[in-house]
PDB file of N, CA and C in Angstrom:
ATOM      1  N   UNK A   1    -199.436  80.218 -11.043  1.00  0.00           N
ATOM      2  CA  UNK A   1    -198.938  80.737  -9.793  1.00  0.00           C
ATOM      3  C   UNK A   1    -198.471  82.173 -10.030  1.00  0.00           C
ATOM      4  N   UNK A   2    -199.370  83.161  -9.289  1.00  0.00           N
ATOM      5  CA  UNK A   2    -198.483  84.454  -9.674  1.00  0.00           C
ATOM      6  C   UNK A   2    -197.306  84.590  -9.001  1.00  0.00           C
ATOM      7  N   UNK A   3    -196.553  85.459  -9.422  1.00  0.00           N
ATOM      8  CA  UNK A   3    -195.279  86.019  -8.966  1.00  0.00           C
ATOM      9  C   UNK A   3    -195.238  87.453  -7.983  1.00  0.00           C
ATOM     10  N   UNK A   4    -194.757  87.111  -6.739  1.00  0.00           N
ATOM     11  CA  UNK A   4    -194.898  88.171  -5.604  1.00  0.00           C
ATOM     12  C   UNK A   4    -194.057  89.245  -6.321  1.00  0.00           C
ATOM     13  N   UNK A   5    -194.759  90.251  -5.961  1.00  0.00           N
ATOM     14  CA  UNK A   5    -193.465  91.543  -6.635  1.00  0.00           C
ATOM     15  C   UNK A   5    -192.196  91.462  -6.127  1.00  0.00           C
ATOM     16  N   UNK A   6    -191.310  91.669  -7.083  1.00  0.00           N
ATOM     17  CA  UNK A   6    -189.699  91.697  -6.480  1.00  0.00           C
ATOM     18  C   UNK A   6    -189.142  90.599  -6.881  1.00  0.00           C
ATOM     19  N   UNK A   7    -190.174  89.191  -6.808  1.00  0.00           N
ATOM     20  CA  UNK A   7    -189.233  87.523  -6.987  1.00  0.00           C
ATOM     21  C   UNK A   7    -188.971  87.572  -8.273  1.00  0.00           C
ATOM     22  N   UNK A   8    -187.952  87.157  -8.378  1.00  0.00           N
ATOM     23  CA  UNK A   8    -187.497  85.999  -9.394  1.00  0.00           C
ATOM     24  C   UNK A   8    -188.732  85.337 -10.738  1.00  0.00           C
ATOM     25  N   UNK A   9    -188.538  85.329 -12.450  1.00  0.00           N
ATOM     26  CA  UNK A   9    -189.336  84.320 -12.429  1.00  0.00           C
ATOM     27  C   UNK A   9    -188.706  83.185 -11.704  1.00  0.00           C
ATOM     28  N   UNK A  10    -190.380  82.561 -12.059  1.00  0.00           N
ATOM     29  CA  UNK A  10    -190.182  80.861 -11.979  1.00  0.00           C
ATOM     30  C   UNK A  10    -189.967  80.758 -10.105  1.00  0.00           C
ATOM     31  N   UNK A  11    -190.389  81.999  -9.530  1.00  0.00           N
ATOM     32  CA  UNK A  11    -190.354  81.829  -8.108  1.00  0.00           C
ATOM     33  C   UNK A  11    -191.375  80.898  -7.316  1.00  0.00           C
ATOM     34  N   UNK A  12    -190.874  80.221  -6.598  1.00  0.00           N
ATOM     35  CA  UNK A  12    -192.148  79.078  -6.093  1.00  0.00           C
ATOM     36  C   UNK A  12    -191.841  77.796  -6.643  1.00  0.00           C
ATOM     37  N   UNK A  13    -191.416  77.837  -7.779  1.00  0.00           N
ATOM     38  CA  UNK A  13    -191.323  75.995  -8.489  1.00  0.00           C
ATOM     39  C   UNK A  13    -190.171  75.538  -7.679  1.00  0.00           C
ATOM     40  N   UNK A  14    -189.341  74.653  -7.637  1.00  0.00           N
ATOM     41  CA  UNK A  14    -188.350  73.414  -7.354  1.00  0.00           C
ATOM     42  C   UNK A  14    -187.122  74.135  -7.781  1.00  0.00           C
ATOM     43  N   UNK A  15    -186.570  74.474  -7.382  1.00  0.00           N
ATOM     44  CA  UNK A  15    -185.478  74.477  -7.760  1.00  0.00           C
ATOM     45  C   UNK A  15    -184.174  73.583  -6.760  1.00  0.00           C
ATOM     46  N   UNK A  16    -183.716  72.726  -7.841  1.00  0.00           N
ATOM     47  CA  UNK A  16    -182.613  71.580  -8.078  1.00  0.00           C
ATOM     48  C   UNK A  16    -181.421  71.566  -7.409  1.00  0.00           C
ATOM     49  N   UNK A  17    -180.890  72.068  -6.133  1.00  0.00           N
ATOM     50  CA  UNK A  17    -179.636  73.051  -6.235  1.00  0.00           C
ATOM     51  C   UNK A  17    -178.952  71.646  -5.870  1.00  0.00           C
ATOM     52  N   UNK A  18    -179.185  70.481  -5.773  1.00  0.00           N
ATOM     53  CA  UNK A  18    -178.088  69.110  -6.362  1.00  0.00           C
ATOM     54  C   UNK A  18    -177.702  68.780  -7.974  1.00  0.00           C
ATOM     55  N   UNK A  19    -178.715  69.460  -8.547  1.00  0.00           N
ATOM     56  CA  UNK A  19    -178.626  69.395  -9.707  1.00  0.00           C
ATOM     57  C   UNK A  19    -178.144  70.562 -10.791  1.00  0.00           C
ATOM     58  N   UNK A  20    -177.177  70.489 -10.948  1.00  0.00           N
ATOM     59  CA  UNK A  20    -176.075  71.787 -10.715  1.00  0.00           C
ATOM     60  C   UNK A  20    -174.725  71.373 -11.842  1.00  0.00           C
ATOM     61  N   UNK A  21    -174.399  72.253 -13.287  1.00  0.00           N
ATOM     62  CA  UNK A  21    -173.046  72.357 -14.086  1.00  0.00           C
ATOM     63  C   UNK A  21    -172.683  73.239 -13.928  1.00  0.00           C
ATOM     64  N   UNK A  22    -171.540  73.825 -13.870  1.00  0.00           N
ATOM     65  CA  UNK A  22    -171.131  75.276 -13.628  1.00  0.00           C
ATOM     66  C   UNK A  22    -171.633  76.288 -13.463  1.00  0.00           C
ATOM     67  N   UNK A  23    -171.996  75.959 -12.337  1.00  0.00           N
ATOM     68  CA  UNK A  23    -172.768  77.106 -12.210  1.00  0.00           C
ATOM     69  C   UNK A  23    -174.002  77.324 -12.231  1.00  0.00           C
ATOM     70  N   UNK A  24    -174.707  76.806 -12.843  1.00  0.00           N
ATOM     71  CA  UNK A  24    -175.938  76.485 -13.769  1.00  0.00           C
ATOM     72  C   UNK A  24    -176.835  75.224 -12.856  1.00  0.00           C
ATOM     73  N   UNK A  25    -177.990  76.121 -12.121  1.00  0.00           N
ATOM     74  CA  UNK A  25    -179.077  74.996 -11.598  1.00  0.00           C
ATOM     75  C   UNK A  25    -180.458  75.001 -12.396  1.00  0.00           C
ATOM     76  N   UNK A  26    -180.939  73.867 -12.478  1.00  0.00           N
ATOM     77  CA  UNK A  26    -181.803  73.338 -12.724  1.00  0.00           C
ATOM     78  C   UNK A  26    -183.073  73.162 -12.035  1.00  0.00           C
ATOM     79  N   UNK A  27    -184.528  73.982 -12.114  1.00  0.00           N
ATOM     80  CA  UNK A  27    -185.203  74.051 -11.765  1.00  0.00           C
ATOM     81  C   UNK A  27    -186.770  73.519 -12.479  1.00  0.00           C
ATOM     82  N   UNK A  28    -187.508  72.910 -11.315  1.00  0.00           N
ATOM     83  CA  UNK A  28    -188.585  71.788 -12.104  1.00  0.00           C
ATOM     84  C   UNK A  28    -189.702  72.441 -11.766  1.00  0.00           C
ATOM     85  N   UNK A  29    -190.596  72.563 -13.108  1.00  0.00           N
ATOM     86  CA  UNK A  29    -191.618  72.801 -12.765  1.00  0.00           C
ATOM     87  C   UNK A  29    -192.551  71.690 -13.121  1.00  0.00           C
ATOM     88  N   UNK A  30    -192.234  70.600 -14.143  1.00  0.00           N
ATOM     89  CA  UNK A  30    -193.202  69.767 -14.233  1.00  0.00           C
ATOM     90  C   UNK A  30    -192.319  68.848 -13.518  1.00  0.00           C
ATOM     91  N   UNK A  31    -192.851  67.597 -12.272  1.00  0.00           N
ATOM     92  CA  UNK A  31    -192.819  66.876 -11.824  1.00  0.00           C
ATOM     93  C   UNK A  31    -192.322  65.444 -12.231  1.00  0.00           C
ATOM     94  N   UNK A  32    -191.434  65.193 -12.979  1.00  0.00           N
ATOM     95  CA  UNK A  32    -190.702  64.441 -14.011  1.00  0.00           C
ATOM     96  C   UNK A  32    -189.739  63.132 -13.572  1.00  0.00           C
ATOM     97  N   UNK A  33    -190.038  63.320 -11.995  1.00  0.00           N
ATOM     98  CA  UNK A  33    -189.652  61.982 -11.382  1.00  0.00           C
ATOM     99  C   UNK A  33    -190.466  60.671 -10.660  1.00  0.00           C
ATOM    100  N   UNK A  34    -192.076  61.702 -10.439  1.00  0.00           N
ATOM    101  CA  UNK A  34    -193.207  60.873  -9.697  1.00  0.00           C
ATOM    102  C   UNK A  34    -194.275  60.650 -11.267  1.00  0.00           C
ATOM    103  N   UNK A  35    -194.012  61.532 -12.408  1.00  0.00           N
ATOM    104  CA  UNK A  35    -194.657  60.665 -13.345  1.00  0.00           C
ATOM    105  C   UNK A  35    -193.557  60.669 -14.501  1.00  0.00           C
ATOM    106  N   UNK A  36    -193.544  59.499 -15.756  1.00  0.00           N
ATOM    107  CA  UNK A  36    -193.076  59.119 -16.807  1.00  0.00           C
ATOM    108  C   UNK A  36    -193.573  60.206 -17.559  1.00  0.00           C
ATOM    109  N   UNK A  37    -192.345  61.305 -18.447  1.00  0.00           N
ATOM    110  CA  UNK A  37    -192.859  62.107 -18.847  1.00  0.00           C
ATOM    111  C   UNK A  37    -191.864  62.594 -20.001  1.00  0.00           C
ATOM    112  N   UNK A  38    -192.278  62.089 -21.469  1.00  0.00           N
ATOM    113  CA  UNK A  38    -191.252  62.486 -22.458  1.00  0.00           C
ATOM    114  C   UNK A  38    -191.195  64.085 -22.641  1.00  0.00           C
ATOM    115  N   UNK A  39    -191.458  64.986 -21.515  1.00  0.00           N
ATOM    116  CA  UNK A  39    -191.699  66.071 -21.979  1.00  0.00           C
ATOM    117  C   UNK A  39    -192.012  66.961 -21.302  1.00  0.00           C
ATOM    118  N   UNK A  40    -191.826  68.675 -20.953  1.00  0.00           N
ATOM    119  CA  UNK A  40    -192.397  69.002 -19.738  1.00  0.00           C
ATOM    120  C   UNK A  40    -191.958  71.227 -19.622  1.00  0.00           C
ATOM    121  N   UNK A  41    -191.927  71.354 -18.347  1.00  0.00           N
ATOM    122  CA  UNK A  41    -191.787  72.365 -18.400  1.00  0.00           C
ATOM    123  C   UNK A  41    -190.373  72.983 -17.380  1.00  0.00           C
ATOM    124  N   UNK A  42    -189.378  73.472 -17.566  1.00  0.00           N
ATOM    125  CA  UNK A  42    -188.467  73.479 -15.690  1.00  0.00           C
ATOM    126  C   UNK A  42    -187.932  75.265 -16.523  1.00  0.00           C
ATOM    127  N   UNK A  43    -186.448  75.172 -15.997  1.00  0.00           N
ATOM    128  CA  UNK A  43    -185.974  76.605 -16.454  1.00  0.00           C
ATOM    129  C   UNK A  43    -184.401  76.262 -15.734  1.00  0.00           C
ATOM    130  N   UNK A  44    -183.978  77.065 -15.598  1.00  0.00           N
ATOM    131  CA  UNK A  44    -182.206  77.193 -15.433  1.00  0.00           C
ATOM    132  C   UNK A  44    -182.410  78.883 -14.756  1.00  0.00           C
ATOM    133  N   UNK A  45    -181.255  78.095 -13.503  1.00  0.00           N
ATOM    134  CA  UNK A  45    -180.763  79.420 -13.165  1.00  0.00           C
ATOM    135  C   UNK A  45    -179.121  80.052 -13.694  1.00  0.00           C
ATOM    136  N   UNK A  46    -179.012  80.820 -14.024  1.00  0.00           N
ATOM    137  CA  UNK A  46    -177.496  81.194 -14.195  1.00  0.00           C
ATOM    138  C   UNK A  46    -176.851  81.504 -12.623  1.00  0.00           C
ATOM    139  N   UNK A  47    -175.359  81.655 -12.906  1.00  0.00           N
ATOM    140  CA  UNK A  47    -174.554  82.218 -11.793  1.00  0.00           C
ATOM    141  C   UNK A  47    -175.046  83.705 -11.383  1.00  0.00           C
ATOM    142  N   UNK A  48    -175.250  84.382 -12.102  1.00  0.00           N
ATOM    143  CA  UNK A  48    -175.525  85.489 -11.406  1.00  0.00           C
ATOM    144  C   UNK A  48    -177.096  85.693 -11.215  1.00  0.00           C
ATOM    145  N   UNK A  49    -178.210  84.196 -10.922  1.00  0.00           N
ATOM    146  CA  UNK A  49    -179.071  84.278 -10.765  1.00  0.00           C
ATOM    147  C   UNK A  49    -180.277  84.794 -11.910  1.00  0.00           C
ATOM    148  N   UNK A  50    -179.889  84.873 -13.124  1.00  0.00           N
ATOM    149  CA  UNK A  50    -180.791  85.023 -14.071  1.00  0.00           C
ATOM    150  C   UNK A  50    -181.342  83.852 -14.806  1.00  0.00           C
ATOM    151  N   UNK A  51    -182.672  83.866 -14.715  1.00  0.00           N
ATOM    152  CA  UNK A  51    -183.426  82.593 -15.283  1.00  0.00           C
ATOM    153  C   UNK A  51    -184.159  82.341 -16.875  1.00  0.00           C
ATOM    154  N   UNK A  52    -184.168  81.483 -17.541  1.00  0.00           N
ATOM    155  CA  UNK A  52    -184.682  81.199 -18.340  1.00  0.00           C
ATOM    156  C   UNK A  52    -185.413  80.115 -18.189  1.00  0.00           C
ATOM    157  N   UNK A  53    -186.250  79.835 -18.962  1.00  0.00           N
ATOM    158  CA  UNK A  53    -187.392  78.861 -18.949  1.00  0.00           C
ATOM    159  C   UNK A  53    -187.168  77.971 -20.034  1.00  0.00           C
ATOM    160  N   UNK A  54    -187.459  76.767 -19.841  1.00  0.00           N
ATOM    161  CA  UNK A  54    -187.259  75.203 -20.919  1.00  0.00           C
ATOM    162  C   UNK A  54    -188.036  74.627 -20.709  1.00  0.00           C
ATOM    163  N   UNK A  55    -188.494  74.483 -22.236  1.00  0.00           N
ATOM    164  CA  UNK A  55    -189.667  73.382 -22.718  1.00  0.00           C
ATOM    165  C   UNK A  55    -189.267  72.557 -23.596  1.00  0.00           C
ATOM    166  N   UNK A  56    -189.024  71.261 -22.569  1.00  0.00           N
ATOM    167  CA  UNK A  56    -188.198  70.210 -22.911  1.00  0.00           C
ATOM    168  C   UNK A  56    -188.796  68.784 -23.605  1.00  0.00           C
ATOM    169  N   UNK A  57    -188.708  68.438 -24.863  1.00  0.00           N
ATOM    170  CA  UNK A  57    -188.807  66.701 -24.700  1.00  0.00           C
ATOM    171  C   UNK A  57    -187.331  65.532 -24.725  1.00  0.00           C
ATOM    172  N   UNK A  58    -187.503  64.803 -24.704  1.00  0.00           N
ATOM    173  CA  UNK A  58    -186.757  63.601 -24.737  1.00  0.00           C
ATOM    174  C   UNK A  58    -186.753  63.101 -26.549  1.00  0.00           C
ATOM    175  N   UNK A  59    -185.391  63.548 -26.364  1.00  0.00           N
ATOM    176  CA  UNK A  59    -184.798  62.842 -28.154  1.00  0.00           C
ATOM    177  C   UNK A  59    -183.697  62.789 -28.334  1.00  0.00           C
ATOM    178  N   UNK A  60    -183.431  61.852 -28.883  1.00  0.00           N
ATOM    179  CA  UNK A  60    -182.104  61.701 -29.613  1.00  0.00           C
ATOM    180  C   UNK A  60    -181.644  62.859 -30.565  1.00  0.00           C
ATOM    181  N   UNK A  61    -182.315  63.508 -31.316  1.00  0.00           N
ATOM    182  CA  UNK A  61    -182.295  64.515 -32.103  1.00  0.00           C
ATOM    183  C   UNK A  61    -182.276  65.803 -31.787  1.00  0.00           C
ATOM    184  N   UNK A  62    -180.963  66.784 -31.306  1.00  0.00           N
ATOM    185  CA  UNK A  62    -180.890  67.642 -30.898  1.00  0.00           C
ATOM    186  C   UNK A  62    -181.805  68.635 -31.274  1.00  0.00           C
ATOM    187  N   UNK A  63    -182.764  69.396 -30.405  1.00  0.00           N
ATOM    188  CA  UNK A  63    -183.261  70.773 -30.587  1.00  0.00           C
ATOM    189  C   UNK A  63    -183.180  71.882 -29.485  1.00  0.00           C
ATOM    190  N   UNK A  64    -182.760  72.836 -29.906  1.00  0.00           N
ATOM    191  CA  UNK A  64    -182.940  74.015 -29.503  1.00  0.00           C
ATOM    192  C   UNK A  64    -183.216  75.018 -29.988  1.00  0.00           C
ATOM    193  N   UNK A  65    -184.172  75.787 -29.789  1.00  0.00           N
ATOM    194  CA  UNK A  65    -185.426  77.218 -30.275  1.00  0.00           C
ATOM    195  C   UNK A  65    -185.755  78.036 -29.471  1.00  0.00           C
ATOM    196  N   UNK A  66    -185.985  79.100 -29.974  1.00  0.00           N
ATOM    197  CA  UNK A  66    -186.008  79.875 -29.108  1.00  0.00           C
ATOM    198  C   UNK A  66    -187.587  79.745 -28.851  1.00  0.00           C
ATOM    199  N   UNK A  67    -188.660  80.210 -27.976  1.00  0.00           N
ATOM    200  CA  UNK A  67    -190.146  80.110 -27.957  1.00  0.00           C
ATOM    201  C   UNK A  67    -190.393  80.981 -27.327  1.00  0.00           C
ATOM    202  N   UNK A  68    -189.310  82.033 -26.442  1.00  0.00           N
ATOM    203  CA  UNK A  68    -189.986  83.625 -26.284  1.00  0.00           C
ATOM    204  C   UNK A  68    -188.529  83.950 -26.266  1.00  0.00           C
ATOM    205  N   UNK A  69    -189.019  85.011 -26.728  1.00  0.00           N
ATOM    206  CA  UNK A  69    -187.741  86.059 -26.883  1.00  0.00           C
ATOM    207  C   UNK A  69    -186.782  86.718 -25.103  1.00  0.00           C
ATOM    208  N   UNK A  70    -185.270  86.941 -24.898  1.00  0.00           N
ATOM    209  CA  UNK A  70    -185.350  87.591 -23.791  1.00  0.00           C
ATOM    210  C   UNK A  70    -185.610  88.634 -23.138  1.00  0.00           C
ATOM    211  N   UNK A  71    -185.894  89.038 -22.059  1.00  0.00           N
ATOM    212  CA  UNK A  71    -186.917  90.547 -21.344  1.00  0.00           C
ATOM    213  C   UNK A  71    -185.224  90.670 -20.362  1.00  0.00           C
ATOM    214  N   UNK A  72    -185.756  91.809 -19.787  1.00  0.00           N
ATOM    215  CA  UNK A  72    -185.548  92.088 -18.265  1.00  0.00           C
ATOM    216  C   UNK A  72    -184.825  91.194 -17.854  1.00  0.00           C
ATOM    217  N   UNK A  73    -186.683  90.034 -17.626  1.00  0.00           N
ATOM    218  CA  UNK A  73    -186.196  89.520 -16.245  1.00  0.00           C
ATOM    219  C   UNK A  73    -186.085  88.303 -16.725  1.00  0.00           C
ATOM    220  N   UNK A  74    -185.833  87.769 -17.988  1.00  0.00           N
ATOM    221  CA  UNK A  74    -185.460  86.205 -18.389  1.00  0.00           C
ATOM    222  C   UNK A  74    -184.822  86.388 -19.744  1.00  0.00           C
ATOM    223  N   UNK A  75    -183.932  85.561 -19.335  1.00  0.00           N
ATOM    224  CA  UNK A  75    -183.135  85.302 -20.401  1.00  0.00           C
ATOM    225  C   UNK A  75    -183.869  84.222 -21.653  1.00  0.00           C
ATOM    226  N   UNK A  76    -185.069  84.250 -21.782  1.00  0.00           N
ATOM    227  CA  UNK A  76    -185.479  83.798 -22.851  1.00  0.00           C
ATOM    228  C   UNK A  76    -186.361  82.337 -22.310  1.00  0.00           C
ATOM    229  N   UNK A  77    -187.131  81.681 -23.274  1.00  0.00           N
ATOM    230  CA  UNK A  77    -187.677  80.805 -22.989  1.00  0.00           C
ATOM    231  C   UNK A  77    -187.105  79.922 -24.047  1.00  0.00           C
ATOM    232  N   UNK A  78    -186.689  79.019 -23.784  1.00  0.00           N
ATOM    233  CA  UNK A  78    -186.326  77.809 -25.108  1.00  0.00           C
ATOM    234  C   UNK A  78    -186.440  76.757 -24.933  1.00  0.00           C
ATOM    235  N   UNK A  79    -186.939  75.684 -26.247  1.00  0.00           N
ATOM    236  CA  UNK A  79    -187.379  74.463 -26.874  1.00  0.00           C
ATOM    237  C   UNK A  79    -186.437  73.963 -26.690  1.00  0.00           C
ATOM    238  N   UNK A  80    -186.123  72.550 -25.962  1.00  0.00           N
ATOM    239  CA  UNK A  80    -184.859  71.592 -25.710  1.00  0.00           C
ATOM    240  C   UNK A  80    -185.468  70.113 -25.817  1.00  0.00           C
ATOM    241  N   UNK A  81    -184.163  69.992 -26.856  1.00  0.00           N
ATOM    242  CA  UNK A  81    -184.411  68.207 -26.864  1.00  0.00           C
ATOM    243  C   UNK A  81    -183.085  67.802 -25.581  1.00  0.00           C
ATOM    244  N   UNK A  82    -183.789  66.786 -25.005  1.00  0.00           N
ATOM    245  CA  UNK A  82    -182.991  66.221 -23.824  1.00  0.00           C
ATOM    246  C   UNK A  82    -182.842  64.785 -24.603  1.00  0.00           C
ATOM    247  N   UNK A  83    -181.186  64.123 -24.143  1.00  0.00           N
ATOM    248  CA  UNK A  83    -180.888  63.115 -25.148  1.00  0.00           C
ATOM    249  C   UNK A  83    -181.065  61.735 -23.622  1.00  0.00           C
ATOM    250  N   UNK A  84    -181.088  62.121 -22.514  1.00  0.00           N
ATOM    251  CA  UNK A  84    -181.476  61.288 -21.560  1.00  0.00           C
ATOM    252  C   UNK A  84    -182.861  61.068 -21.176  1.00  0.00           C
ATOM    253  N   UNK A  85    -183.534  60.482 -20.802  1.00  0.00           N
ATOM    254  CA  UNK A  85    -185.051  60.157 -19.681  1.00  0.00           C
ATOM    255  C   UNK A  85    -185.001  61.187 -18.580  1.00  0.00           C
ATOM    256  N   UNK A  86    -185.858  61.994 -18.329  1.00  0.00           N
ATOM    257  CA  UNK A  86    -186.151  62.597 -17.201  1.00  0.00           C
ATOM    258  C   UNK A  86    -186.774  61.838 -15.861  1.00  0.00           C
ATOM    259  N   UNK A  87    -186.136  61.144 -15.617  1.00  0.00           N
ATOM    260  CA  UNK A  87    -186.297  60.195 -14.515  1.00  0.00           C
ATOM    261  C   UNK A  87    -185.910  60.409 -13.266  1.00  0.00           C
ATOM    262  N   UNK A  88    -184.811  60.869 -13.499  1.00  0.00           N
ATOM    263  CA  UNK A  88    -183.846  61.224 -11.764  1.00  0.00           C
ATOM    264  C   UNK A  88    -183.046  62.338 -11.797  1.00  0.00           C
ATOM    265  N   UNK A  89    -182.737  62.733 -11.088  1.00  0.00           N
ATOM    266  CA  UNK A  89    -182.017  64.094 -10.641  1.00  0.00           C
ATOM    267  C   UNK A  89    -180.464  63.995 -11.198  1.00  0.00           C
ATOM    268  N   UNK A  90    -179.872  62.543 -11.886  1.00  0.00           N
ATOM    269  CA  UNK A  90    -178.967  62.265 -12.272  1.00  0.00           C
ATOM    270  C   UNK A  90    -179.168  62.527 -13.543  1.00  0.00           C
ATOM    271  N   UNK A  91    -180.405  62.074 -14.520  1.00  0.00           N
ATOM    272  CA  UNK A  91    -180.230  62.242 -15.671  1.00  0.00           C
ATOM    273  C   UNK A  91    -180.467  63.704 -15.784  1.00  0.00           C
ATOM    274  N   UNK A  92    -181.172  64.369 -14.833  1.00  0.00           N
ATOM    275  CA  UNK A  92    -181.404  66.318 -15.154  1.00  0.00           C
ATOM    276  C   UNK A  92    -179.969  66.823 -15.214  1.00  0.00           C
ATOM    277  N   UNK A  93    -179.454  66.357 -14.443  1.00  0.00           N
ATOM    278  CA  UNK A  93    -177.880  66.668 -14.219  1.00  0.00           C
ATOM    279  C   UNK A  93    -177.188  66.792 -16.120  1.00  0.00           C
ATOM    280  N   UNK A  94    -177.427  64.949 -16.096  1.00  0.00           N
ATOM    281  CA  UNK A  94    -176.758  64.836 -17.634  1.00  0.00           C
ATOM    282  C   UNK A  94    -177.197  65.489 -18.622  1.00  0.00           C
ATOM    283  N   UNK A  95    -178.370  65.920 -18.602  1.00  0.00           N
ATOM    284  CA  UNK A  95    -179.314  66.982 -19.637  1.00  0.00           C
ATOM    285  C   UNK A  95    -179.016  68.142 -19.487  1.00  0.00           C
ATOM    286  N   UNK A  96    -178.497  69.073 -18.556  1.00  0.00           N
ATOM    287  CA  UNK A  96    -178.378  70.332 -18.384  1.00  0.00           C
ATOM    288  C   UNK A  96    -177.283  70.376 -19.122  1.00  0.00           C
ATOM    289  N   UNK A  97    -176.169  68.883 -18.837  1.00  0.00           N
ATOM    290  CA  UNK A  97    -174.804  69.249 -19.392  1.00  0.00           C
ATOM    291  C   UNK A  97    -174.842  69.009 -20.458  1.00  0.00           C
ATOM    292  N   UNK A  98    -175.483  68.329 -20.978  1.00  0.00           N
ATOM    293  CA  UNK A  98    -176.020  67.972 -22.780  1.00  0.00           C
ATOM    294  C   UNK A  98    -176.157  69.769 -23.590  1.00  0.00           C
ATOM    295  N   UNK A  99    -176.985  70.094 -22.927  1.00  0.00           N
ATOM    296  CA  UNK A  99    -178.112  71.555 -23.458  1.00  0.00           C
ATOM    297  C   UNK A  99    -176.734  72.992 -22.702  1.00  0.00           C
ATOM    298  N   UNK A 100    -175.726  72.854 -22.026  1.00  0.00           N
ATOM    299  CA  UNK A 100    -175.702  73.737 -21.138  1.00  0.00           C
ATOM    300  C   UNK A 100    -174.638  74.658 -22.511  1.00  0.00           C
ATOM    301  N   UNK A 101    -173.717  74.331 -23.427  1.00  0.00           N
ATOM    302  CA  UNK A 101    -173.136  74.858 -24.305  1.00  0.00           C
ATOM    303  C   UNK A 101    -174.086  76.007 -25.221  1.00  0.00           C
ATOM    304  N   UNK A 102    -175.392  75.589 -25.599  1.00  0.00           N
ATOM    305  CA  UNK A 102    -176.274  76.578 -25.759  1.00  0.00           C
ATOM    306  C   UNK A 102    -176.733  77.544 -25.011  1.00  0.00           C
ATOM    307  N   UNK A 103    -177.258  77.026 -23.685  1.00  0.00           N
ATOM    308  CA  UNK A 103    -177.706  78.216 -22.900  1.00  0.00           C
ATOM    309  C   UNK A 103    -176.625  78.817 -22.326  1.00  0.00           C
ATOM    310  N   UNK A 104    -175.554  78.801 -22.545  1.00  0.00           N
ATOM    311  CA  UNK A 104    -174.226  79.611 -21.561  1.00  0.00           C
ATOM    312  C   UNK A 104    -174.461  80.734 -22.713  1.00  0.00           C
ATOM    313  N   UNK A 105    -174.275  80.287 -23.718  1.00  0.00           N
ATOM    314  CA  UNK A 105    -174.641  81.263 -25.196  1.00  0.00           C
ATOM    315  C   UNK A 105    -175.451  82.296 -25.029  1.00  0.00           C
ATOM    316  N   UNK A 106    -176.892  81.726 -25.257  1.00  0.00           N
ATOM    317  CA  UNK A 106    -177.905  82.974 -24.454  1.00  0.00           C
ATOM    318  C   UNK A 106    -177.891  83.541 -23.761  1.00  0.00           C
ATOM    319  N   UNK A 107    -177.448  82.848 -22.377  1.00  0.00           N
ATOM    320  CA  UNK A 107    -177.183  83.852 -20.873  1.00  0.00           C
ATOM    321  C   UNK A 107    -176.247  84.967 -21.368  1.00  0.00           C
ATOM    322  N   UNK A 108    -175.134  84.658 -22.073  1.00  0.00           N
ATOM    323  CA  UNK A 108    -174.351  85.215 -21.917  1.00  0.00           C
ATOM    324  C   UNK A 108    -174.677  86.452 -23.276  1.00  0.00           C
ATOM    325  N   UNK A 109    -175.265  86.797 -24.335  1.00  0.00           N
ATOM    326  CA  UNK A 109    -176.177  87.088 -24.728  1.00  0.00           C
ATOM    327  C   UNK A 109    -176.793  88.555 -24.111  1.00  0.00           C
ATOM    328  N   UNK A 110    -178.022  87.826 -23.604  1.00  0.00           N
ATOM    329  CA  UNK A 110    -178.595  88.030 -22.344  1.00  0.00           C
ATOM    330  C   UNK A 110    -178.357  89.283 -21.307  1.00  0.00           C
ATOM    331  N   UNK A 111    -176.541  88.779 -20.913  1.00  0.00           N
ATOM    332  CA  UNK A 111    -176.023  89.693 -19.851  1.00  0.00           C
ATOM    333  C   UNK A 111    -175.556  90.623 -20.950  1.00  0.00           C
ATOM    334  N   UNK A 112    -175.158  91.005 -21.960  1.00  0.00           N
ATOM    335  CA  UNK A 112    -174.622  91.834 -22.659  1.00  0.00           C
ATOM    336  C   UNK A 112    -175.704  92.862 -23.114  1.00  0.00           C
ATOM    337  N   UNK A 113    -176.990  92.462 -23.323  1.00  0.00           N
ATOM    338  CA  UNK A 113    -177.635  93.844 -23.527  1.00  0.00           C
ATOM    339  C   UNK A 113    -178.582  93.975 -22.646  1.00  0.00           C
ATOM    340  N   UNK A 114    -178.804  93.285 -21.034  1.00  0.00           N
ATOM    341  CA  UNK A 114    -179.311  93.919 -20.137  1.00  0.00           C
ATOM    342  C   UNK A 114    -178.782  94.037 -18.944  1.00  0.00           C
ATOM    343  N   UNK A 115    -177.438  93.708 -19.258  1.00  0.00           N
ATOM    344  CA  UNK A 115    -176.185  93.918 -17.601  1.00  0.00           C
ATOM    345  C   UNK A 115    -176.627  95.359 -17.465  1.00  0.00           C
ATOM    346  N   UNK A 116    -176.840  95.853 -16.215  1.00  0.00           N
ATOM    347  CA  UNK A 116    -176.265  97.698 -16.287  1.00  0.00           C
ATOM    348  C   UNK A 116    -174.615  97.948 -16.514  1.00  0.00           C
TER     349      UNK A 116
END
């Protein structure tokens, strides 16, 4: 899907805004409630609207990596182990808050060498 000039990444996919930690929404790009899916693609919005991208599986075994570096216009792309099932908008919830101590990290990161 290209991106209209001006949007947002990740403009056009799902974004979650019930599915929401401080601040912090959760946006789907792979479809993770109409199919069984240990695994997939979504992203996070921050409070001040800056996005990163997550490429997520399902594990008990914490991971987080980085898999693109941050630009501009994203705060990075990163590898996440989710310790719940991506089943419902409840467990995205519990996964964001699982993963969200890392990515507050990056965002915050992030805003320090491309805030103006």
């Amino acid at each position: 899907m290209a991106r209209l000039p001006g949007a947002p990444v990740y403009h056009g996919f799902e974004v979650l805004h019930d599915v929401a930690v401080d601040g912090f929404i959760f946006g789907a790009i792979a479809d993770f409630e109409t199919q069984q899916r240990d695994g997939g693609d979504a992203f996070v919005i921050a409070p001040d609207n800056g996005r990163a991208g997550l490429v997520w599986t399902v594990s008990k075994e914490p991971e987080f990596a980085q898999v693109c570096p941050p630009s501009a216009d994203r705060w990075g792309v990163w590898a996440v182990a989710f310790p719940f099932e991506m089943t419902n908008w409840q467990n995205a919830r519990r996964n964001l808050t699982a993963r969200l101590p890392q990515l507050k990290l990056e965002w915050e990161r992030w805003r320090k060498e491309y805030s103006s």
